[in-house]
Protein backbone atom coordinates (compact mmCIF):
# COMPACT_ATOMS: atom_id res chain seq x y z
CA UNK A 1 167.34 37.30 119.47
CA UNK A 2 169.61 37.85 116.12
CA UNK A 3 172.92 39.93 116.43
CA UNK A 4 173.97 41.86 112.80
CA UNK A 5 177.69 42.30 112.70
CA UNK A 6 178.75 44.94 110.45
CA UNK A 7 181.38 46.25 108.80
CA UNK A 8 182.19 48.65 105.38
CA UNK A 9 184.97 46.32 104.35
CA UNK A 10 182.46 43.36 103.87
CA UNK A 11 178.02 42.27 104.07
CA UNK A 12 176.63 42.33 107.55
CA UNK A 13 176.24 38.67 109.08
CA UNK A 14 173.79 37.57 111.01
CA UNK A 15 174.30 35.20 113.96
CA UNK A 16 172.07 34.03 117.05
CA UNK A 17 172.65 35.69 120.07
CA UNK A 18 174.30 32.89 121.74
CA UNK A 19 176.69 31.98 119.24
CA UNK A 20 177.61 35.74 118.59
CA UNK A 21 178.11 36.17 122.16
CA UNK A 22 180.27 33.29 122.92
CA UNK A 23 182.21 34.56 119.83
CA UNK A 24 182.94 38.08 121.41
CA UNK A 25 184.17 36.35 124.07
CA UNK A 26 186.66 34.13 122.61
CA UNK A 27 187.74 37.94 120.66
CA UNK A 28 188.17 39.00 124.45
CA UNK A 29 184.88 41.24 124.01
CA UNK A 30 182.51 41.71 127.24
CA UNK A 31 179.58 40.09 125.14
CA UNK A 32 177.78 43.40 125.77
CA UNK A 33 175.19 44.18 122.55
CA UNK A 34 175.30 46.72 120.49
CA UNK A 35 179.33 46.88 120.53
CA UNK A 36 182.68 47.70 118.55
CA UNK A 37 186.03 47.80 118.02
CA UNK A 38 187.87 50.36 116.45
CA UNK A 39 190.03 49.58 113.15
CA UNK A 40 193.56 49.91 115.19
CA UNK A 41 192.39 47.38 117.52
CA UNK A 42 191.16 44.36 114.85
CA UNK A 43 194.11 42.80 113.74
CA UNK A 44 195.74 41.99 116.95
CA UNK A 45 191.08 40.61 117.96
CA UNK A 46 191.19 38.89 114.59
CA UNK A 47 194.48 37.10 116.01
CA UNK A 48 192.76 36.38 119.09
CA UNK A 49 189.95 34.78 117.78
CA UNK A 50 191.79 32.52 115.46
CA UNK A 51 193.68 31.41 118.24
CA UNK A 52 190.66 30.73 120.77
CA UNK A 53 189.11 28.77 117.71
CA UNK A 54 191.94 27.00 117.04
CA UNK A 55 191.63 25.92 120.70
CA UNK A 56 188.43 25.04 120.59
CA UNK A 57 188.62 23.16 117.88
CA UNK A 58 191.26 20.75 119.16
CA UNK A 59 188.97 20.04 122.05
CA UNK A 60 185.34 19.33 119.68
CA UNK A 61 188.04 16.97 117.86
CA UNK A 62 188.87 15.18 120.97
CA UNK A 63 185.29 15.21 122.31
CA UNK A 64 184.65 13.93 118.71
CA UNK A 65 187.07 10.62 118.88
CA UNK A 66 185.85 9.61 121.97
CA UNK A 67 181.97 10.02 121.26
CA UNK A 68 182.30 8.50 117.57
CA UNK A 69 181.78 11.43 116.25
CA UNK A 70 177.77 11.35 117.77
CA UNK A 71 176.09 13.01 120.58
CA UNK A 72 174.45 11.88 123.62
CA UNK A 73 171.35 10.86 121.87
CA UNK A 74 173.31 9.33 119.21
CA UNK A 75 172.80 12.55 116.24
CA UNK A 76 175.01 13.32 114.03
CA UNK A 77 177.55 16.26 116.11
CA UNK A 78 176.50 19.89 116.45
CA UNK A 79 178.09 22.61 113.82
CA UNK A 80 181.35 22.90 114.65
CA UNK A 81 183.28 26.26 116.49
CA UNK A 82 185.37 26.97 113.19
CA UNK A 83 182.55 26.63 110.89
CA UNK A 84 179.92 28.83 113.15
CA UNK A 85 183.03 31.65 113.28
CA UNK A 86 184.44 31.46 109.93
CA UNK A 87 181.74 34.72 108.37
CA UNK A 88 183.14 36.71 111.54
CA UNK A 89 186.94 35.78 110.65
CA UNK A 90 186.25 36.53 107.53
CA UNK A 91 184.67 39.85 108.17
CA UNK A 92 187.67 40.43 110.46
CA UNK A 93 190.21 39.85 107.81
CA UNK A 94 188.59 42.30 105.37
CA UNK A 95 188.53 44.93 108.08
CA UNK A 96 192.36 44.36 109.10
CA UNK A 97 192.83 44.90 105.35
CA UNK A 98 190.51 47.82 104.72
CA UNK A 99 191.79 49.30 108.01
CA UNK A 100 188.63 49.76 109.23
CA UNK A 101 186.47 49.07 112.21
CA UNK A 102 183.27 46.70 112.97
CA UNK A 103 180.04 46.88 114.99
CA UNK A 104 177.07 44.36 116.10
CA UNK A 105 173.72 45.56 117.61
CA UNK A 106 170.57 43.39 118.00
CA UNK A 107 168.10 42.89 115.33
């Protein structure tokens, strides 16, 4: 299943449902689909996310170091937290700045 974020300030983006999920989450969203969040409410979500990725992050690095920077079957790592949320903090920022609101549903 596909998840479309949208939002008038920027292009809808389209994520797997997993990933878009565990993203809600880390914005302190139920993970429920279709969804929102009004405009009022993004800045202080788009804060929140940057923060849980930021988190995140540190760990994937640390996991990274001690790994070599491979998996368990010795492949190169998975994409990366920041780089699988970075369209959605993007989106996020152009809403806080547009003062507007965004939505997902399933495609």
């Amino acid at each position: 299943m596909l998840v479309i974020f949208s939002s008038t300030a920027s292009g809808d983006i389209t994520m797997f449902a997993d990933v878009a999920r565990h993203l809600l989450k880390l914005m302190g969203q139920s993970g429920h689909i279709p969804g929102g969040i009004f405009a009022e409410d993004v800045p202080a979500v788009l804060e929140r996310l940057q923060q849980a990725v930021s988190a995140e992050q540190q760990k994937e690095e640390v996991a990274d170091s001690s790994n070599g920077n491979q998996d368990e079957n010795g492949d190169a790592p998975a994409v990366g937290i920041s780089a699988r949320a970075y369209p959605l903090l993007e989106m996020l920022k152009a809403a806080a700045a547009d003062e507007t609101g965004i939505m997902w549903r399933q495609k």
